[in-house]
C-alpha atoms as a PDB file:
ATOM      1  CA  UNK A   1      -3.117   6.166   5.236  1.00  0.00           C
ATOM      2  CA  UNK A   2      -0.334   7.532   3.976  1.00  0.00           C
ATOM      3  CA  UNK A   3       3.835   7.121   4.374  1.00  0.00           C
ATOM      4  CA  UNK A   4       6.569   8.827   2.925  1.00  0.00           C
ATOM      5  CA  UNK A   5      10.345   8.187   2.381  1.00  0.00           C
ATOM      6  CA  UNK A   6      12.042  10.507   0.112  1.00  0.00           C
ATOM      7  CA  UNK A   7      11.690  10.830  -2.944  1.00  0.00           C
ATOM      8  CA  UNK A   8       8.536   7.969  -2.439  1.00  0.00           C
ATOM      9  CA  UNK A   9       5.175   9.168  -1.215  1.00  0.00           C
ATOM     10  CA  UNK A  10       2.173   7.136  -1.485  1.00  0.00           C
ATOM     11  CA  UNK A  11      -1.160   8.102   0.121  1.00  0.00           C
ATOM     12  CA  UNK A  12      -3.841   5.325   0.020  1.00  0.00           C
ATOM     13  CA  UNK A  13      -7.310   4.853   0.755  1.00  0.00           C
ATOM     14  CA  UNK A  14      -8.348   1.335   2.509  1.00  0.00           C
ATOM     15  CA  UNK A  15     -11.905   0.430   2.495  1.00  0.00           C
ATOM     16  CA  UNK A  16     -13.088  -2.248   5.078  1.00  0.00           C
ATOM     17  CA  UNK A  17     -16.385  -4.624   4.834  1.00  0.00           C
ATOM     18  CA  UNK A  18     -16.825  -6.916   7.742  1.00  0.00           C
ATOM     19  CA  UNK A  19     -12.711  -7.041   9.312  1.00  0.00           C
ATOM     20  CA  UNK A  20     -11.659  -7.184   5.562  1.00  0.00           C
ATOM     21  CA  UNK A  21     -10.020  -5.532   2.849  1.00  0.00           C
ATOM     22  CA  UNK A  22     -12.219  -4.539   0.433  1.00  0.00           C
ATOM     23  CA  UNK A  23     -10.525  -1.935  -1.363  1.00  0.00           C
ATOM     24  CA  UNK A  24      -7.199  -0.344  -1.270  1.00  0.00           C
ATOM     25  CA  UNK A  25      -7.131   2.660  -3.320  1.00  0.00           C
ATOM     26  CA  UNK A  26      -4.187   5.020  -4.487  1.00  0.00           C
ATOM     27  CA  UNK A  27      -4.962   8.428  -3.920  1.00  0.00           C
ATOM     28  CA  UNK A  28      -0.993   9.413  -4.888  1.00  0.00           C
ATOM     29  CA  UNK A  29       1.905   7.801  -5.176  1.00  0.00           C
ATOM     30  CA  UNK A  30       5.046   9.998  -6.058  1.00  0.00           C
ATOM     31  CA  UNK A  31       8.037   7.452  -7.212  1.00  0.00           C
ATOM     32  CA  UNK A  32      10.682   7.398  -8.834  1.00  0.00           C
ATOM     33  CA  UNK A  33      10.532   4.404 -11.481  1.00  0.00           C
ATOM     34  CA  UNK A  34       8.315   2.363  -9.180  1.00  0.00           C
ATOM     35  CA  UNK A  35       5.050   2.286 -10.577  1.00  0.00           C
ATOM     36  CA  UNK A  36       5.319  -1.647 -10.817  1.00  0.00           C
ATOM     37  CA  UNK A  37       4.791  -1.648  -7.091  1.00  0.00           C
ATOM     38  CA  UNK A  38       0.853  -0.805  -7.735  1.00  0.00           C
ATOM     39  CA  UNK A  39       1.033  -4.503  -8.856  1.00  0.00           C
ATOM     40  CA  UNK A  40       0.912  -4.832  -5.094  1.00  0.00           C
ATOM     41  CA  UNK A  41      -2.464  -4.054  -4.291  1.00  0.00           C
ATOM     42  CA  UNK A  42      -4.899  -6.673  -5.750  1.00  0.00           C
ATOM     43  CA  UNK A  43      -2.505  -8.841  -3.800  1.00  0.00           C
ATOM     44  CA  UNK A  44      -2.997  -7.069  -0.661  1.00  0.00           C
ATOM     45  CA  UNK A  45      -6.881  -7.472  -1.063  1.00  0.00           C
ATOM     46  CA  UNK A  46      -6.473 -11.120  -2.259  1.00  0.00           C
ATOM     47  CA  UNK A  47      -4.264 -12.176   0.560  1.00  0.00           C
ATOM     48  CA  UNK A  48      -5.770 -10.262   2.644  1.00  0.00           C
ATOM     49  CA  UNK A  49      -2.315  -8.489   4.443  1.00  0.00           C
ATOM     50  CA  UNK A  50       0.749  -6.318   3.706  1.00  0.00           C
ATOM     51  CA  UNK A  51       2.751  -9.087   4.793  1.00  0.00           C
ATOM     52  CA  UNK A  52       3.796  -9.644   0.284  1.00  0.00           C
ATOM     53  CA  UNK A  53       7.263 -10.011  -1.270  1.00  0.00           C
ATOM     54  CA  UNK A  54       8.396  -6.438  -2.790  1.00  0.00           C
ATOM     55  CA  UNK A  55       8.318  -6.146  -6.417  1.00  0.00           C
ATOM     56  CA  UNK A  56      11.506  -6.819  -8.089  1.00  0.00           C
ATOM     57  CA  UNK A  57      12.470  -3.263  -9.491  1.00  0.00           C
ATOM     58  CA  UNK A  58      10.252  -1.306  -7.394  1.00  0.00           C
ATOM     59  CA  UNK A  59      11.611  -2.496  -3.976  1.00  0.00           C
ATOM     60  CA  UNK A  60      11.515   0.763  -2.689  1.00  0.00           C
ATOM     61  CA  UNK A  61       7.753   1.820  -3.758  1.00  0.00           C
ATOM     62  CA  UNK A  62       6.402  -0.906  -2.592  1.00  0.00           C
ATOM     63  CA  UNK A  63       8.132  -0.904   0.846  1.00  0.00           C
ATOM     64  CA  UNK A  64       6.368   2.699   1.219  1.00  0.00           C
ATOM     65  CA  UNK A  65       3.178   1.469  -0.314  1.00  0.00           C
ATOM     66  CA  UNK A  66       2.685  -1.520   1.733  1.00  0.00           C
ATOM     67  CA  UNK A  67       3.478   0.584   5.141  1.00  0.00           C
ATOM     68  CA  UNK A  68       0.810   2.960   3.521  1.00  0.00           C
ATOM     69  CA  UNK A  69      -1.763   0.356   3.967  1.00  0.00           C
ATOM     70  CA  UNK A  70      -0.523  -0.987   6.799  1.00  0.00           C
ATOM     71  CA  UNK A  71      -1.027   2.391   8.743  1.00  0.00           C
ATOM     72  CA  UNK A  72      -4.274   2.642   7.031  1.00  0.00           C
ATOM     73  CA  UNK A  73      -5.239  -0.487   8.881  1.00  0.00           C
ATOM     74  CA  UNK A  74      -3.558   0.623  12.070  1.00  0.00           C
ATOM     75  CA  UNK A  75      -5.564   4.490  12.169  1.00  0.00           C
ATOM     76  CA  UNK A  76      -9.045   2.116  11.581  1.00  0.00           C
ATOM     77  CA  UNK A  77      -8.596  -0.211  14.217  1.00  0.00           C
ATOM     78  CA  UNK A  78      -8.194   2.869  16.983  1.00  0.00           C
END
């Protein structure tokens, strides 16, 4: 999946094993001084949804990354 809103571009790849997340893998993520938002995805595997808090400083990153996943999810299910 992938989602972009300039000047943040992440492209992800979500791997599924039985109806979960597995993996969520970042293929690219352009940003501007949001790398801290890749503290997101562990999360997103552990919890198990895109449904997190932001990450203080990278608000905007991980708004685009979690979207990212989210229509990931969304493509997989159709």
């Amino acid at each position: 999946g992938s989602h972009e809103v300039f000047p943040v571009k992440v492209v992800v790849s979500v791997t599924l094993a039985d109806h979960r997340i597995s993996d969520v893998r970042i293929v690219e993520h352009r940003q501007g001084k949001g790398r801290e938002a890749e503290r997101l995805v562990p999360l997103i595997v552990e919890h198990q949804s895109v449904e997190l808090d932001v990450i203080s400083g990278a608000t905007y990153s991980s708004k685009v990354l979690l979207k990212a996943v989210e229509l990931a999810l969304t493509s997989a299910s159709k």
